[in-house]
Protein backbone atom coordinates (compact mmCIF):
# COMPACT_ATOMS: atom_id res chain seq x y z
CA UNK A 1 22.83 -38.63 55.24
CA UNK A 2 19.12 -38.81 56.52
CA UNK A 3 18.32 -41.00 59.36
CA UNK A 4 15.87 -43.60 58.48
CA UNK A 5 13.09 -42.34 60.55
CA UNK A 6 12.99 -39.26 58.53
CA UNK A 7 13.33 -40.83 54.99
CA UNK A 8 9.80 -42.53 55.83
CA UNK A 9 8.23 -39.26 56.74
CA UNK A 10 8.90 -37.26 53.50
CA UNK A 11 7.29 -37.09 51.09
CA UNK A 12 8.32 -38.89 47.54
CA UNK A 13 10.17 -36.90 44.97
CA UNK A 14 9.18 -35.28 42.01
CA UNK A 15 10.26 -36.47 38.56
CA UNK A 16 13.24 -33.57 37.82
CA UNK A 17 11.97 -33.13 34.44
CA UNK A 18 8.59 -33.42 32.71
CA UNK A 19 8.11 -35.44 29.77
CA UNK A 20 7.77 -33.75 26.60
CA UNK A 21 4.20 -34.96 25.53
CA UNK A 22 3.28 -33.27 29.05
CA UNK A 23 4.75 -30.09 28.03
CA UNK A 24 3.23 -30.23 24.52
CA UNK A 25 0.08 -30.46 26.34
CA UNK A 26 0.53 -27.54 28.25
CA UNK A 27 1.24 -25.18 24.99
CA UNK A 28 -1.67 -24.27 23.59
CA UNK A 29 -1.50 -25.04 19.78
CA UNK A 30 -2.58 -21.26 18.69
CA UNK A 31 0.16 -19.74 20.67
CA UNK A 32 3.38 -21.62 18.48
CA UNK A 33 1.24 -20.86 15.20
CA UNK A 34 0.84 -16.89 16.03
CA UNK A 35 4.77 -17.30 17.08
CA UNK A 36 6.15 -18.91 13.90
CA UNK A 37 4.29 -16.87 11.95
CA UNK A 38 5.42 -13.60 13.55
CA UNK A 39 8.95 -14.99 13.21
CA UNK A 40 8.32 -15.60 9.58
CA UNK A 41 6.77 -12.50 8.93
CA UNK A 42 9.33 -10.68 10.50
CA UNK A 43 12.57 -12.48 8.33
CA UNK A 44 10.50 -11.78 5.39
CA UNK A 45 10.13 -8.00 6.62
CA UNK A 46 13.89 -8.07 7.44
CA UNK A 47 14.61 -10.26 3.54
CA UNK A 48 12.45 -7.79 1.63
CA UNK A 49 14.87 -4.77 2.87
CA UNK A 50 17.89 -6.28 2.57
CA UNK A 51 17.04 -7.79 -1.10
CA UNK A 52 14.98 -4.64 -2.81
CA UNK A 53 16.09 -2.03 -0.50
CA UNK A 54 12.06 -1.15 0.36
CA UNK A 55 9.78 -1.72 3.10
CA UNK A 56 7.82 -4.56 2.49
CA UNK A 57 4.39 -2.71 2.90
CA UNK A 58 1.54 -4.73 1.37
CA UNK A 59 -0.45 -2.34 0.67
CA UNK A 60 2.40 -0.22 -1.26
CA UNK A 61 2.91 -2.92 -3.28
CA UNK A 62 -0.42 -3.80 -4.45
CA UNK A 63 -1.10 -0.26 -4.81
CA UNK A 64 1.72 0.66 -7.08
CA UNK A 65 0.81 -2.35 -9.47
CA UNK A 66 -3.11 -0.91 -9.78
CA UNK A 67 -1.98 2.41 -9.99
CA UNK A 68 0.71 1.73 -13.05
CA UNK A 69 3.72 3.85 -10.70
CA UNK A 70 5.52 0.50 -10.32
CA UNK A 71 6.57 -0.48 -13.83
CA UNK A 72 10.25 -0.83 -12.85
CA UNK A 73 9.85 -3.42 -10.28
CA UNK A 74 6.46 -5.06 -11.33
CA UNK A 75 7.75 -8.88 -11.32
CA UNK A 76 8.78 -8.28 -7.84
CA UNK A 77 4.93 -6.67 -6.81
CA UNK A 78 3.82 -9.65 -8.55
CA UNK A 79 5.41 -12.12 -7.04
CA UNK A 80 4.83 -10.51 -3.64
CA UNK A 81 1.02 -10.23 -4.55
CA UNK A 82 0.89 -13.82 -5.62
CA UNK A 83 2.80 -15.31 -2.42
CA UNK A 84 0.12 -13.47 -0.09
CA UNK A 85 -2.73 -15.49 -2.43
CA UNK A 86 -0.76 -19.03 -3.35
CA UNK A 87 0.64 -19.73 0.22
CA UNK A 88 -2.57 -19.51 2.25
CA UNK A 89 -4.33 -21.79 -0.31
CA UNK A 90 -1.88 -23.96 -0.11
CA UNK A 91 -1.52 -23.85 3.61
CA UNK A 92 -5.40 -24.58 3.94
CA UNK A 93 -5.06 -27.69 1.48
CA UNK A 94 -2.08 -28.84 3.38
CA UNK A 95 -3.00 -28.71 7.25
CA UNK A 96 -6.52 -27.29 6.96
CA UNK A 97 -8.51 -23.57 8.03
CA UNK A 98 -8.26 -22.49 11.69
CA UNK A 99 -11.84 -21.83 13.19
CA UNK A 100 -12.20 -18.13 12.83
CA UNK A 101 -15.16 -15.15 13.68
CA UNK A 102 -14.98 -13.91 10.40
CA UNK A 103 -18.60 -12.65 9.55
CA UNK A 104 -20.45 -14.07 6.24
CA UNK A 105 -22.32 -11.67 4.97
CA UNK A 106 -20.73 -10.54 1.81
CA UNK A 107 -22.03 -7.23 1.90
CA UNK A 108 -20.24 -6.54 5.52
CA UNK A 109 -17.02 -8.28 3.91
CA UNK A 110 -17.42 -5.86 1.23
CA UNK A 111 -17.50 -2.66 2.87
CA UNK A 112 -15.26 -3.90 5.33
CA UNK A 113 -12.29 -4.08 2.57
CA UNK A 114 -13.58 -1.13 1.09
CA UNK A 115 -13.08 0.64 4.57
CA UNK A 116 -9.39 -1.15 5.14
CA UNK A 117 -8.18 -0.01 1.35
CA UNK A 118 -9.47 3.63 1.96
CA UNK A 119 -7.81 3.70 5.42
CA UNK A 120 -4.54 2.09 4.49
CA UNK A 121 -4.59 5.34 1.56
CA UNK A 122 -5.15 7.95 4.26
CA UNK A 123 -2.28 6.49 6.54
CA UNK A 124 0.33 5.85 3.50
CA UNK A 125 0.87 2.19 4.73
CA UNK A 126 -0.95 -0.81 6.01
CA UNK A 127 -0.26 -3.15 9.44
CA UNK A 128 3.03 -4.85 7.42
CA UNK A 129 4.41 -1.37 6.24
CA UNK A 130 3.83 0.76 9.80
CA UNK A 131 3.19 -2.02 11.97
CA UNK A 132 5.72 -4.79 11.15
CA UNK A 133 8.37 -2.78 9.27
CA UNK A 134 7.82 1.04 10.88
CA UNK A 135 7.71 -0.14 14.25
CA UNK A 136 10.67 -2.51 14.13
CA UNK A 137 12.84 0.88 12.94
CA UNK A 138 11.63 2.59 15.38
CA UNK A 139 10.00 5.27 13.45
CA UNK A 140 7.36 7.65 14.50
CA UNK A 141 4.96 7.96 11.75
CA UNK A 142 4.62 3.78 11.90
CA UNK A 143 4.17 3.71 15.90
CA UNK A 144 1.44 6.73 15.83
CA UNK A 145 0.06 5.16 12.67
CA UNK A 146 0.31 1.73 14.33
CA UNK A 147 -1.43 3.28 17.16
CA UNK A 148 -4.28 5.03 14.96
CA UNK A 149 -5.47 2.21 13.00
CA UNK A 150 -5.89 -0.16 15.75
CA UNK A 151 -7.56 2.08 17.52
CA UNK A 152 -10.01 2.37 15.00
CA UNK A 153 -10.21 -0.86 14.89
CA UNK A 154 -11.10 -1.48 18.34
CA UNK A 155 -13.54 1.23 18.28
CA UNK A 156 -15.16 -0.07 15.17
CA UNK A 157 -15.47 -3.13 15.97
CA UNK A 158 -16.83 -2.89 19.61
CA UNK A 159 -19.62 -0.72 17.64
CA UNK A 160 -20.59 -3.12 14.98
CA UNK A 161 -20.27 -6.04 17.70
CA UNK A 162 -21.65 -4.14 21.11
CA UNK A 163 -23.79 -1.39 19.66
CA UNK A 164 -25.21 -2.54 16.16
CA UNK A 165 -24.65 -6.69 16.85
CA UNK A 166 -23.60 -7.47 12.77
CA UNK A 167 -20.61 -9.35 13.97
């Protein structure tokens, strides 16, 4: 028990636990979006495999239906290929487009995909083949591929930004 002298000297207590509109103040907004949507990436990495027995590698995908080499499992491209399209649009009507520092110059945009589907040739896989699915097996060619490409990336775009200042 405290002797009364010393209860007036101290100092009031703290509430033991914060309120949760405090807390939901403190979390930045971006950071539970880039969360959730690593955990649902990730389960549909992890769905993908378990379902088709593949990697779910989007560039694969799309490149087997252009190429013609996936006629035995074309609905499932399809459907793959239309989820990456229908989702975000849907997405953007539902909650609206996050602010982004995506350039508007079409011709940039342009070469820029032209540059990502000519590198994602050369390394045999794309960020959700090597990055999500390689890495998470622990395999070699996706970490040093992993590695490679956003290296590049960097690289490139500390150039376009820093050196040439189109972005």
């Amino acid at each position: 028990m405290v002797p009364k002298y010393l209860r007036r000297r101290l100092p009031p207590r703290a509430p033991a636990r914060r309120s949760s509109a405090r807390i939901a103040r403190m979390i930045q907004t971006e950071w539970i979006f880039g969360l959730l949507g690593g955990l649902v990436i990730g389960s549909a990495a992890a769905l993908f495999l378990l379902l088709n027995g593949r990697i779910m590698g989007a560039s694969g995908l799309l490149g087997g239906l252009i190429d013609g080499s996936a006629r035995h499992d074309a609905r499932v491209r399809l459907a793959f290929v239309a989820g990456l399209i229908v989702v975000p649009a849907v997405m953007a009507a539902t909650i609206g487009v996050a602010p982004t520092h995506v350039a508007t110059n079409p011709v940039l945009l342009i070469l820029a995909g032209l540059c990502v589907g000519i590198g994602t040739r050369l390394a045999n896989g794309c960020t959700s083949g090597h990055g999500v699915c390689g890495i998470s097996r622990l395999s070699w060619r996706g970490i040093v591929a992993t590695l490679c490409y956003l290296g590049a990336g960097f690289a490139v775009m500390a150039l376009a930004r820093h050196g040439l200042g189109v972005i």
